[in-house]
Structures are given as structure tokens and as C-alpha cells.
N, C-alpha and C. Protein backbone atom coordinates (compact mmCIF):
# COMPACT_ATOMS: atom_id res chain seq x y z
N UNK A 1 0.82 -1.20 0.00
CA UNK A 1 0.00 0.00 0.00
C UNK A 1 0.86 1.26 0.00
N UNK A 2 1.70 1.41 1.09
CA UNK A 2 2.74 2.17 0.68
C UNK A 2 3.25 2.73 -0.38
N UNK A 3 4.10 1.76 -1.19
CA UNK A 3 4.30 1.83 -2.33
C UNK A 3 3.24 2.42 -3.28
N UNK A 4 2.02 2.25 -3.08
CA UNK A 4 1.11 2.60 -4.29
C UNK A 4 1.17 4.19 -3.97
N UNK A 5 0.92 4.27 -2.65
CA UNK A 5 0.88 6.02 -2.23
C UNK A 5 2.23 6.53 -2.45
N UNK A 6 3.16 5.99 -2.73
CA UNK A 6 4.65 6.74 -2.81
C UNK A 6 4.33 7.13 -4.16
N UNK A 7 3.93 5.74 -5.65
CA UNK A 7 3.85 6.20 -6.67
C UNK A 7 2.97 7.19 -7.74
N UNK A 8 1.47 7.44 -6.87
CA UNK A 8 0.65 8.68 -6.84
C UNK A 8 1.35 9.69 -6.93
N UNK A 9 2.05 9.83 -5.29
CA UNK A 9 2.51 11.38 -5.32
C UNK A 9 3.71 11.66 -6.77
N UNK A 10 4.44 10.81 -6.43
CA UNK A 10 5.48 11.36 -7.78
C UNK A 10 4.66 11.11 -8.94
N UNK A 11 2.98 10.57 -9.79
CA UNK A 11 2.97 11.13 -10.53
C UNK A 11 2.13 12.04 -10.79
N UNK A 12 1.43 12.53 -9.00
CA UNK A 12 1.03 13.75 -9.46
C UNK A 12 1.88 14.93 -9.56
N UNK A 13 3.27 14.86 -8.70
CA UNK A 13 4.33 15.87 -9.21
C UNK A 13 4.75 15.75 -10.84
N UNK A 14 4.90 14.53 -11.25
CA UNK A 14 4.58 14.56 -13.10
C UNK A 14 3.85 15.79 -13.36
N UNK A 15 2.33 15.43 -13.13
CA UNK A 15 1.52 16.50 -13.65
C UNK A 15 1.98 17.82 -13.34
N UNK A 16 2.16 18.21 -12.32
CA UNK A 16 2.58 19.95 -12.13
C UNK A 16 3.53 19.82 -12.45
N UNK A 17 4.88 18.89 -12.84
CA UNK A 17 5.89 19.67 -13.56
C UNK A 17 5.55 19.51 -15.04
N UNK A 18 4.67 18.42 -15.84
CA UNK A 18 4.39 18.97 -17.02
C UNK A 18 3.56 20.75 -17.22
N UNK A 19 2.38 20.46 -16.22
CA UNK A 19 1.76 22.06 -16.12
C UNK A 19 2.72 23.05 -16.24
N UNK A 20 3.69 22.91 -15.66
CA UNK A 20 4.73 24.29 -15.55
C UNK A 20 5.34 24.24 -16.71
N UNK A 21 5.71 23.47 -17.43
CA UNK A 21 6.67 23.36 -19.15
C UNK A 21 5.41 23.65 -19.79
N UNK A 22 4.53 23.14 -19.93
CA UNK A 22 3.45 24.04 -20.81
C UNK A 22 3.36 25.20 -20.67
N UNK A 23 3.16 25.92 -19.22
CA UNK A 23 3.03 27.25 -19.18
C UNK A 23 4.37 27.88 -19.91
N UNK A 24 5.49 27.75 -19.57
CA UNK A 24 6.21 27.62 -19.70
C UNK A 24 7.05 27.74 -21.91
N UNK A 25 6.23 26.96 -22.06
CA UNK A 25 6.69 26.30 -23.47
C UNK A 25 5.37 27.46 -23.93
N UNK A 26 4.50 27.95 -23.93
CA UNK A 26 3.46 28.92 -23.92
C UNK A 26 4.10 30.55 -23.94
N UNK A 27 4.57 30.95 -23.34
CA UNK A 27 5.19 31.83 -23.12
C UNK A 27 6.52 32.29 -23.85
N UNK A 28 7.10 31.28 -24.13
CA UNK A 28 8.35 30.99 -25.52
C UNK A 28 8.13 31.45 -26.64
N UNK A 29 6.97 30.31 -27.01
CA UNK A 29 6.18 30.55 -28.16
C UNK A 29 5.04 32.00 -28.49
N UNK A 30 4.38 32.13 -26.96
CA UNK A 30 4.02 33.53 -27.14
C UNK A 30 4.62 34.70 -27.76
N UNK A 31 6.29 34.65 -27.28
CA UNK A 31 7.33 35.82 -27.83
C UNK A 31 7.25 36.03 -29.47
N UNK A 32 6.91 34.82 -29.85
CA UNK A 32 7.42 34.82 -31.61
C UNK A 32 5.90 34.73 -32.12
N UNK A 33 4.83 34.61 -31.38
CA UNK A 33 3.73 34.15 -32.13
C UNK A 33 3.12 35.37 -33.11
N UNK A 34 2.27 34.86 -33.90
CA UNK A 34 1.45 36.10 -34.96
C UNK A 34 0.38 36.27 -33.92
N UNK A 35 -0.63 37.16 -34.50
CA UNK A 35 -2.16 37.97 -33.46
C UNK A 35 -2.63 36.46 -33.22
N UNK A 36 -3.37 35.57 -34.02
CA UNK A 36 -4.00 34.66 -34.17
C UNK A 36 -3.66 33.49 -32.72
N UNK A 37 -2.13 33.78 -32.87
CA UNK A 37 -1.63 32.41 -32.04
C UNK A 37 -1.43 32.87 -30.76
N UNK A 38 -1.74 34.46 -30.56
CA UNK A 38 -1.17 34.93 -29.39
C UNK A 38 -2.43 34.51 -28.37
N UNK A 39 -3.92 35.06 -28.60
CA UNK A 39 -4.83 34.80 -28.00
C UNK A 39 -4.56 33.20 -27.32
N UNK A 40 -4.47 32.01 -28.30
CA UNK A 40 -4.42 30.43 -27.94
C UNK A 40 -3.33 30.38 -26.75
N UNK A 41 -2.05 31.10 -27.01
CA UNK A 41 -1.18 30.59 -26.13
C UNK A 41 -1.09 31.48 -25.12
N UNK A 42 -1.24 32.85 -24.75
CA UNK A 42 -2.21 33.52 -23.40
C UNK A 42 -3.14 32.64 -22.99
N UNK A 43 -4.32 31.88 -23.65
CA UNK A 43 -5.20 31.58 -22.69
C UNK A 43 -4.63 30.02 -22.24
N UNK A 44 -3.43 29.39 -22.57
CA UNK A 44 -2.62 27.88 -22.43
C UNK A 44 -2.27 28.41 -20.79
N UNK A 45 -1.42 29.53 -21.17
CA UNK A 45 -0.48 30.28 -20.30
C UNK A 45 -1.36 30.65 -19.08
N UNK A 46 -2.57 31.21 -18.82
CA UNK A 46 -3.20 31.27 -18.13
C UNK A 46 -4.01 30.16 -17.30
N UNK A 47 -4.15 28.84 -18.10
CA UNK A 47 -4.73 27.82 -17.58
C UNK A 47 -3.66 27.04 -16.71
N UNK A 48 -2.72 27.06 -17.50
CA UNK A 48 -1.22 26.17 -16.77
C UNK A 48 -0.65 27.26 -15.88
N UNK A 49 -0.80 28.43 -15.68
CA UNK A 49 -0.25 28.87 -14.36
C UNK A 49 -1.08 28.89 -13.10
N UNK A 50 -2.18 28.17 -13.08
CA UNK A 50 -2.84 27.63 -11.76
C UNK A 50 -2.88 25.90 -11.92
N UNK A 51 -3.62 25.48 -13.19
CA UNK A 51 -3.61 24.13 -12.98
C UNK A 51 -2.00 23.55 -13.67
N UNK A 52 -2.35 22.29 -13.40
CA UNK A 52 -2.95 21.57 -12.64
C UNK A 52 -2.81 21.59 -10.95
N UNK A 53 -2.01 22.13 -10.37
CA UNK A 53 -2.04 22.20 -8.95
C UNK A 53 -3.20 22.35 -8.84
N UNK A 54 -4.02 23.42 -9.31
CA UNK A 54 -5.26 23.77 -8.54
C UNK A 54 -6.07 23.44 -9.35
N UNK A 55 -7.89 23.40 -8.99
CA UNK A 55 -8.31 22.73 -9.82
C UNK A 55 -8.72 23.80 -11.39
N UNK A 56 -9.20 22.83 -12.31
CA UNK A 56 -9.65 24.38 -13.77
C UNK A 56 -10.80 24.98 -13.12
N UNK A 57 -10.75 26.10 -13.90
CA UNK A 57 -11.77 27.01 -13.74
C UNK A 57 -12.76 27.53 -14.36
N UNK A 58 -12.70 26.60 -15.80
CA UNK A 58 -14.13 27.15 -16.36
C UNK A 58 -14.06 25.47 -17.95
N UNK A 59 -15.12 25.28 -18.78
CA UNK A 59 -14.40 24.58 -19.81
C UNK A 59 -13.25 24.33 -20.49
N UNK A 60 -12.85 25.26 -21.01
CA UNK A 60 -11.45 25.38 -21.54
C UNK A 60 -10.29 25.25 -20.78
N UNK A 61 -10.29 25.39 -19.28
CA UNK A 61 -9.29 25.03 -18.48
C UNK A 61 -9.01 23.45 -18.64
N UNK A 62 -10.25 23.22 -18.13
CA UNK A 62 -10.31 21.38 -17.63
C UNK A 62 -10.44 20.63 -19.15
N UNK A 63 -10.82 21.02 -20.14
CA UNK A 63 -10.31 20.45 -21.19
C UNK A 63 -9.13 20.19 -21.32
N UNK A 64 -8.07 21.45 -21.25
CA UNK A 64 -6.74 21.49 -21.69
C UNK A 64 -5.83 20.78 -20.69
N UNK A 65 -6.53 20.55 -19.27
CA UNK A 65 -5.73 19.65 -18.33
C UNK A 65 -6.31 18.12 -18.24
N UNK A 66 -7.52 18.15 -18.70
CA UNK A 66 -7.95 17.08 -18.98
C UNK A 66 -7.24 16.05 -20.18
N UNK A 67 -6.68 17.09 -21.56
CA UNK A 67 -6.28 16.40 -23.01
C UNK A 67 -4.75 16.23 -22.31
N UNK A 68 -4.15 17.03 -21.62
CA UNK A 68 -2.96 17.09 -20.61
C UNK A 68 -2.88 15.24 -19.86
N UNK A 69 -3.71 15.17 -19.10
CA UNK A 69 -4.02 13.76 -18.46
C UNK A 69 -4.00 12.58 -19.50
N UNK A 70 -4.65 12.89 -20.78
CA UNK A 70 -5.47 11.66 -21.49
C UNK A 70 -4.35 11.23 -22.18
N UNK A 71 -3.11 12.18 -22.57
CA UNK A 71 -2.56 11.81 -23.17
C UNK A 71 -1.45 10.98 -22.44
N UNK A 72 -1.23 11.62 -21.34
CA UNK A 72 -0.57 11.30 -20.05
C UNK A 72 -0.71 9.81 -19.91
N UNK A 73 -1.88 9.61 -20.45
CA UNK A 73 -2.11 8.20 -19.59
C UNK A 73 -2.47 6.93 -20.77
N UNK A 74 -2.16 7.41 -22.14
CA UNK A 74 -1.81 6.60 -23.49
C UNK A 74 -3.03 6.66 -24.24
N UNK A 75 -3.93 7.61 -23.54
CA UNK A 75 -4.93 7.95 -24.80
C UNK A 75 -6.08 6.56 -25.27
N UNK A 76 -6.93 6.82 -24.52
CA UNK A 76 -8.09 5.67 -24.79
C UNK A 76 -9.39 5.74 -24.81
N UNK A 77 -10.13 6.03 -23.57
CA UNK A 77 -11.82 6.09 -23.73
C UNK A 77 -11.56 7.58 -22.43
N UNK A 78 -12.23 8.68 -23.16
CA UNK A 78 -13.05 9.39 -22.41
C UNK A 78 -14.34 9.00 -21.23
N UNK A 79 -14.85 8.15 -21.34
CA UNK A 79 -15.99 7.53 -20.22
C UNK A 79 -16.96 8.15 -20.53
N UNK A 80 -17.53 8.58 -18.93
CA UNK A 80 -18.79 9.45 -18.51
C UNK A 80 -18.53 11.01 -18.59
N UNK A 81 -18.24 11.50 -19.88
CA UNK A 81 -17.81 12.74 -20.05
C UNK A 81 -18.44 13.83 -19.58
N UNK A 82 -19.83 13.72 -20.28
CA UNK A 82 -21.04 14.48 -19.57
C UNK A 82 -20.85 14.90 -18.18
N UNK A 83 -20.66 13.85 -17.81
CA UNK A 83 -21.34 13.65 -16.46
C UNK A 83 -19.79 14.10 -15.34
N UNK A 84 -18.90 14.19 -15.96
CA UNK A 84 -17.41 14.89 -14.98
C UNK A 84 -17.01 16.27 -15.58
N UNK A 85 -17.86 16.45 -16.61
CA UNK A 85 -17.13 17.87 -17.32
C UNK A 85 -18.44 19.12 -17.01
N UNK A 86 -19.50 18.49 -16.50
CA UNK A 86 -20.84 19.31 -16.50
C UNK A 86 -20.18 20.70 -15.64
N UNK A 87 -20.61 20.63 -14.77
CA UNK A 87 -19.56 21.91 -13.89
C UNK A 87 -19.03 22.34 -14.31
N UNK A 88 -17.42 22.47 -15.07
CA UNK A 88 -16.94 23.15 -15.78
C UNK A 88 -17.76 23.87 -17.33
N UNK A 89 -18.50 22.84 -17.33
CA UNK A 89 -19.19 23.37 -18.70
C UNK A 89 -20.19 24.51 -18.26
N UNK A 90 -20.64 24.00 -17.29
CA UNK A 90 -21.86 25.50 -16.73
C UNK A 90 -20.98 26.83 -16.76
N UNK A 91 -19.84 27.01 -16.26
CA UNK A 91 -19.00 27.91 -15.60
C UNK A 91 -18.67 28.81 -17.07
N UNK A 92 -19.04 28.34 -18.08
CA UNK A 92 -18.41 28.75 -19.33
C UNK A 92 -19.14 29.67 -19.74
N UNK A 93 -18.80 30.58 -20.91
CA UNK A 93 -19.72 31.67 -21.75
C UNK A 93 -20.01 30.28 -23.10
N UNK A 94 -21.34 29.68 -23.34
CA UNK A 94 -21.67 28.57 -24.13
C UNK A 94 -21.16 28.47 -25.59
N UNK A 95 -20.89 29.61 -25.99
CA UNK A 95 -20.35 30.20 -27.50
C UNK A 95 -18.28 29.68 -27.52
N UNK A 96 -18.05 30.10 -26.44
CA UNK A 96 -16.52 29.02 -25.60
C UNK A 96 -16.89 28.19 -26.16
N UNK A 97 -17.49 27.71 -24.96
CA UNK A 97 -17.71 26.03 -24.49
C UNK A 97 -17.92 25.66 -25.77
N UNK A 98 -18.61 25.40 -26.64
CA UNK A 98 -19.09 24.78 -27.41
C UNK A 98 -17.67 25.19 -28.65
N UNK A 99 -16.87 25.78 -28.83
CA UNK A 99 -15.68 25.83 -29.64
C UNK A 99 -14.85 25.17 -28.95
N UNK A 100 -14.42 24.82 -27.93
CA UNK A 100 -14.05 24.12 -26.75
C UNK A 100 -14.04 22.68 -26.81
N UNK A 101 -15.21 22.28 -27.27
CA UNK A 101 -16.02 21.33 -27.54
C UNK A 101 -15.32 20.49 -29.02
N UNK A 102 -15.57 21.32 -29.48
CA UNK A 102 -15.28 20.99 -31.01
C UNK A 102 -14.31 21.37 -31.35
N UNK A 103 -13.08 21.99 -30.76
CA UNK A 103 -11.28 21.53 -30.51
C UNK A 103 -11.23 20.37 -29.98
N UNK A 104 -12.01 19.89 -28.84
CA UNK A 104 -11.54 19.00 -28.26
C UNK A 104 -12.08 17.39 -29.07
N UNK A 105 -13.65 17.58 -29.98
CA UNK A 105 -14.05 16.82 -30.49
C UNK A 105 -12.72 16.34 -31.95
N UNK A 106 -12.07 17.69 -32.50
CA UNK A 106 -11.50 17.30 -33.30
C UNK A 106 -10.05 16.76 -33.01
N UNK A 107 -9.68 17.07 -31.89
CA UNK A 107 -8.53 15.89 -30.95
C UNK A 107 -8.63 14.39 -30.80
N UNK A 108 -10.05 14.65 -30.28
CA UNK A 108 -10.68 13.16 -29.95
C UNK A 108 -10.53 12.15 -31.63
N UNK A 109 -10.85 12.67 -32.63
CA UNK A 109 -10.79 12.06 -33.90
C UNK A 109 -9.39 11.57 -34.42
N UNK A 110 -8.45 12.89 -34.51
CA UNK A 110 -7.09 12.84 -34.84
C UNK A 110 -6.10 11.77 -34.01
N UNK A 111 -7.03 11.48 -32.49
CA UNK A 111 -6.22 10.53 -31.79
C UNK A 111 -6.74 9.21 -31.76
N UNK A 112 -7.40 8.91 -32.81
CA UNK A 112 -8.60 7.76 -32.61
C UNK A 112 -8.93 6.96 -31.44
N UNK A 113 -9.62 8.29 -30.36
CA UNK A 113 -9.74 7.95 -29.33
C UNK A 113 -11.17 6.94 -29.42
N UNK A 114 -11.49 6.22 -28.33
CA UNK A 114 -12.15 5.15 -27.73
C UNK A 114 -13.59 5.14 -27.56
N UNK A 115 -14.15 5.14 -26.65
CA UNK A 115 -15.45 5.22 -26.53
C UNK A 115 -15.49 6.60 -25.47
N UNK A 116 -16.83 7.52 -25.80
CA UNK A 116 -17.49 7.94 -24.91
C UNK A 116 -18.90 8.37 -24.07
N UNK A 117 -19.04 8.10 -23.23
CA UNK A 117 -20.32 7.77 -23.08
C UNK A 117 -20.95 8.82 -22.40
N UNK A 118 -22.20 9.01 -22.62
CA UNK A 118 -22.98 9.96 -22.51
C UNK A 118 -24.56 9.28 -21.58
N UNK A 119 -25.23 10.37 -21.07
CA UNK A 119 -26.28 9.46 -20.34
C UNK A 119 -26.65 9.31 -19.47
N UNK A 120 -27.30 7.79 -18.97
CA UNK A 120 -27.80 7.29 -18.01
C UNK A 120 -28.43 7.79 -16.53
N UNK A 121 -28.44 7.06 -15.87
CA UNK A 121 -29.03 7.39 -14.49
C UNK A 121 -28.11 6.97 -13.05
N UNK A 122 -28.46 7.50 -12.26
CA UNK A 122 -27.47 7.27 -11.15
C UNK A 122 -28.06 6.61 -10.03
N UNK A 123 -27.45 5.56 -9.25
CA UNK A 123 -27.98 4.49 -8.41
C UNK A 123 -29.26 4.40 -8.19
N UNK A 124 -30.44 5.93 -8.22
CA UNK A 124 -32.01 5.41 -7.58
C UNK A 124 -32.15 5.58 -9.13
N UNK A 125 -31.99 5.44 -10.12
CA UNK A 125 -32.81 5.57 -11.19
C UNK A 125 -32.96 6.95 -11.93
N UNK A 126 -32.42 7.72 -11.36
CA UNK A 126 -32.77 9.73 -12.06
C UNK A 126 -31.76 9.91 -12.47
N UNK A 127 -32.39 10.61 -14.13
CA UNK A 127 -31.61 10.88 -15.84
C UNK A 127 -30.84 11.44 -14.69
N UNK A 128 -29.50 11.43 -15.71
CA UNK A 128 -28.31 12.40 -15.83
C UNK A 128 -28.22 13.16 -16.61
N UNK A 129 -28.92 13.18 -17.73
CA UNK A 129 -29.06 13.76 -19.08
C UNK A 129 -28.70 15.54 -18.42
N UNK A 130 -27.69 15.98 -19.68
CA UNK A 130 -27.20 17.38 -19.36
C UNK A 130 -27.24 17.91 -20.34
N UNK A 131 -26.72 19.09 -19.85
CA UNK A 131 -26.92 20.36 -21.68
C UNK A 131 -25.54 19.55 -22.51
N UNK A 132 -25.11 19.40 -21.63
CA UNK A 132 -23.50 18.90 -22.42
C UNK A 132 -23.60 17.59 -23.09
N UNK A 133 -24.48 16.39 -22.04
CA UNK A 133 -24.63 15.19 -22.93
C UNK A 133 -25.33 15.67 -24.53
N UNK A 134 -26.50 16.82 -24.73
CA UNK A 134 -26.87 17.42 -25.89
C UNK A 134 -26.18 17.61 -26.75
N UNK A 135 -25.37 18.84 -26.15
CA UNK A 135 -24.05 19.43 -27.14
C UNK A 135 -23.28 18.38 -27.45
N UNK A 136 -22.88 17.56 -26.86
CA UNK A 136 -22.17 16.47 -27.70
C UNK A 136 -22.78 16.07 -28.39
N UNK A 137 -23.90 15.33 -28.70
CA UNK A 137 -24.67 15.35 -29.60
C UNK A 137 -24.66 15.67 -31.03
N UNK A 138 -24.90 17.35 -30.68
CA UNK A 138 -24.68 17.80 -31.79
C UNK A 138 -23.37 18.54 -32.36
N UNK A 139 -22.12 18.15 -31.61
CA UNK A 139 -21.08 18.20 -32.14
C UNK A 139 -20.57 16.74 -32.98
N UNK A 140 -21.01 15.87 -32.30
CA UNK A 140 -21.24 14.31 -33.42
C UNK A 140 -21.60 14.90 -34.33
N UNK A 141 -23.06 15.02 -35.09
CA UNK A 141 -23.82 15.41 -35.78
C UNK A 141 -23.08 16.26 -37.08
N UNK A 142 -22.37 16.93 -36.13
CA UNK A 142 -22.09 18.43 -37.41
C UNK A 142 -20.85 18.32 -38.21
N UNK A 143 -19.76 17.00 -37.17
CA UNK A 143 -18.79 16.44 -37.94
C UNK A 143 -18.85 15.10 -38.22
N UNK A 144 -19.39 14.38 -38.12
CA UNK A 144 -20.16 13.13 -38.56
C UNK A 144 -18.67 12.40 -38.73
N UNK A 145 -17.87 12.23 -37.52
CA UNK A 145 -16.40 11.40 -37.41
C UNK A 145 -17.03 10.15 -36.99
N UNK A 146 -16.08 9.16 -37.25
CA UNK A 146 -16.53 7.83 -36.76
C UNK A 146 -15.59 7.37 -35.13
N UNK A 147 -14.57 8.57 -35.26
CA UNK A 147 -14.14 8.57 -33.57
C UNK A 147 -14.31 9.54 -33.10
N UNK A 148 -14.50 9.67 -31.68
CA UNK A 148 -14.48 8.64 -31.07
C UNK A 148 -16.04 7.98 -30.78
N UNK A 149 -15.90 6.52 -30.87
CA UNK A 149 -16.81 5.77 -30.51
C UNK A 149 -18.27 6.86 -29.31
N UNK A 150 -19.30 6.84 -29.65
CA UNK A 150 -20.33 6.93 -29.01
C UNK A 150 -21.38 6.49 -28.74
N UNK A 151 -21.28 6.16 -27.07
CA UNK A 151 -22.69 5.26 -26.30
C UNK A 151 -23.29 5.92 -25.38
N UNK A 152 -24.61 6.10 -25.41
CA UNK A 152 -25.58 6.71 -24.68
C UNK A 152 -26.57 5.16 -23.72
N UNK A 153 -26.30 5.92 -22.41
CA UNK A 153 -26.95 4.80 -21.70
C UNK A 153 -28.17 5.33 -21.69
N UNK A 154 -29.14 4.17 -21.66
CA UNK A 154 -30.84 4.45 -21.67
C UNK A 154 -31.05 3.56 -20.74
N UNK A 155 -32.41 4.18 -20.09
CA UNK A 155 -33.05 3.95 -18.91
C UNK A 155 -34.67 3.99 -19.15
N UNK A 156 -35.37 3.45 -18.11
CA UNK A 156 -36.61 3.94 -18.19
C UNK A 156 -37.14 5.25 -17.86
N UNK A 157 -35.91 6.01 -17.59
CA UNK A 157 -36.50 7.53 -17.36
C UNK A 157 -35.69 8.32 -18.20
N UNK A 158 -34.85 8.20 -19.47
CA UNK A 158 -34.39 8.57 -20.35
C UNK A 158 -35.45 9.65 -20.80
N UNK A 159 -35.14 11.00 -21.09
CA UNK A 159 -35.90 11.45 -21.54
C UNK A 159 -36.09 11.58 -22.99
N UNK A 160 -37.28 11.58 -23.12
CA UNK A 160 -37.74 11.61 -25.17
C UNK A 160 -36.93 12.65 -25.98
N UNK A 161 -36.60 13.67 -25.05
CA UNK A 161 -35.93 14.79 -25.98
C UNK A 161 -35.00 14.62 -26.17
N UNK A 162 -34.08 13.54 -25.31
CA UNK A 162 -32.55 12.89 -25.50
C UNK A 162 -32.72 11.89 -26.77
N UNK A 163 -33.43 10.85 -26.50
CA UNK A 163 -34.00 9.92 -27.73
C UNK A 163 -33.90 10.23 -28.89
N UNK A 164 -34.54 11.29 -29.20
CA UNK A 164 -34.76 12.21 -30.53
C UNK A 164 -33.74 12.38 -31.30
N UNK A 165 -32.73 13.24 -30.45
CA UNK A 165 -31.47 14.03 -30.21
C UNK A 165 -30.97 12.52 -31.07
N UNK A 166 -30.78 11.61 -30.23
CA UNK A 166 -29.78 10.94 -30.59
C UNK A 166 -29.84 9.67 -31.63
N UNK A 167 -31.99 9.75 -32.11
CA UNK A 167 -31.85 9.65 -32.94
C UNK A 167 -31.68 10.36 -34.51
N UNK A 168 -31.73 11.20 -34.52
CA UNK A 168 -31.44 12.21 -35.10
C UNK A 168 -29.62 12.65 -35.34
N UNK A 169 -29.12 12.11 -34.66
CA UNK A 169 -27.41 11.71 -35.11
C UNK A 169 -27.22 10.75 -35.59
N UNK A 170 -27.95 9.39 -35.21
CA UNK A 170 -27.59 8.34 -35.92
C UNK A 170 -27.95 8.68 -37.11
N UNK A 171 -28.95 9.29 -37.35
CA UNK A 171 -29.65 9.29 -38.33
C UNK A 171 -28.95 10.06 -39.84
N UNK A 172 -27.63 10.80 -39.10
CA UNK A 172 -27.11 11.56 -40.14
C UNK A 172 -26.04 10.60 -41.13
N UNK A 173 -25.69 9.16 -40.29
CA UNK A 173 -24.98 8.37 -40.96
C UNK A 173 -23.71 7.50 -40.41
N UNK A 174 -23.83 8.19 -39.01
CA UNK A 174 -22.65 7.97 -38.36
C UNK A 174 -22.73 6.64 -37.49
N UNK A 175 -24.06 6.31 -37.79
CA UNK A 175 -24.44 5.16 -36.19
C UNK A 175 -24.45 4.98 -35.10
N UNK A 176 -23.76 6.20 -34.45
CA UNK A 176 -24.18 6.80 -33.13
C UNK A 176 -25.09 7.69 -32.54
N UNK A 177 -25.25 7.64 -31.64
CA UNK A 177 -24.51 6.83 -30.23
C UNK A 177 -25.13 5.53 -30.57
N UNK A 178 -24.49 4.62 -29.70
CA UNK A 178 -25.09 3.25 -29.99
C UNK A 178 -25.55 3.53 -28.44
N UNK A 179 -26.77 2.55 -28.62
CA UNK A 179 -27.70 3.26 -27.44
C UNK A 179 -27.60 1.60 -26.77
């Protein structure tokens, strides 16, 4: 047991010393960047000089420490995305978030990442269904990629307007979510 807690801490010191070379490697690149690239690597620079020590602070934070982690850890299935990113997603201006979204959707493709799942209900039975399980949705929809894999859990209290939603993506050609 020991051992397992010795190897945590050193790799959550991993993480804050990658956080700091990003900020870091951000700021380099800031010096030489054009208008376009300056905005991207200010707002890198701003996310990596609190996280990961501390936690993100709005979508675009916890994305960028989140794609930080995923890759960290060999790049595979996103999970219950919805359902760990909701919070940060509220915290956002939605016009962000949703470009946010669809940087991160077009990562998810380029890395032929895994499955992610959207959905379901939690131990007594009540939807989880979120604005974000939606917006994913219709960020599937609008790039009609075949990664990463998408599964929507259904329940008997699934709501119809999710149903719709998601049939209405399959429906564009992509075969997701597989329900």
C-alpha cells in the first residue's frame, strides 16, 4: 500500500511539472507568435499557471488539463464525459464552451480515441441527461467522425428529448450513439 501512495505522489508531481513546461513552453512561443496564435497561447499560459495544482476554472481550463491527463495516460476512452465535465461546462460563456467542444471533439478524432459515453441514471434511477450530454450530440452530428466511438446509456427515465437528439445523429450516418 505504501508503495502505491509513494507512486501517486510522484505522478502527481509529473503532472505539475508537465503544467509548468506548458506554461512555460506557452510563453516561448508567445514571444514569436502572430495575433492569431497569441490569443491560444495567453489563454494555455493562463490555464497552466494555476492548474494543474489547482483545480480548472471554467471549460477550456479542464479540457486542456484534462487532453494534458489523457494523453498522459496513453490515450483511450473518455468515459462518462457528460457527467465529470458538467460543472466546468456550466461555468463557461456557451459560445466558448461549445468551440471548446469541437477543438476537443477534433482531438478526440485525430487521436482515434475510444469510446465515450454519454447518459444514463445514477444508483435510484434519475436521468443524468445534461446540456452537455446534448451538445455532444450535436457536435457528433455536425462532424459526422466515426471517432471517437459513441454510447448513450438508456433507462426507463431517459428522456424523449434525448432519444430524438440521438436519434437524429444516428440518423445523419454515423451510427451513433449506440444506445
Amino acid at each position: 500500500q505504501k508503495e502505491f501512495y509513494d507512486a501517486m505522489d510522484i505522478t502527481m508531481d509529473a503532472f505539475d511539472i508537465l503544467g509548468k513546461r506548458f506554461y512555460e513552453m506557452a510563453g516561448e512561443m508567445l514571444a514569436k507568435a502572430d495575433e492569431p496564435q497569441k490569443k491560444m497561447l495567453e489563454r494555455i499560459q493562463k490555464t497552466f499557471a494555476e492548474c494543474p495544482k489547482k483545480p480548472a476554472f471554467d471549460f477550456y481550463s479542464a479540457c486542456a488539463v484534462y487532453v494534458m491527463a489523457f494523453t498522459f495516460d496513453g490515450i483511450d476512452s473518455p468515459g462518462h464525459f457528460d457527467q465529470y465535465m458538467i460543472d466546468f461546462y456550466r461555468k463557461s460563456d456557451p459560445k466558448d464552451a461549445r468551440k471548446t467542444l469541437e477543438n476537443l471533439w477534433r482531438f478526440f478524432h485525430r487521436t482515434r480515441t475510444w469510446n465515450l459515453c454519454i447518459g444514463g441514471s445514477d444508483e435510484n434511477g434519475n436521468d443524468l441527461t445534461n446540456e452537455l450530454t446534448y451538445e455532444i450530440l450535436d457536435v457528433a452530428a455536425a462532424y459526422q467522425f466515426n471517432t471517437p466511438n459513441i454510447t448513450m446509456r438508456c433507462h426507463r427515465n431517459t428522456p424523449e428529448k434525448l432519444l430524438r437528439k440521438a436519434a437524429a445523429t444516428i440518423a445523419t450516418g454515423i451510427g451513433m450513439p449506440v444506445l
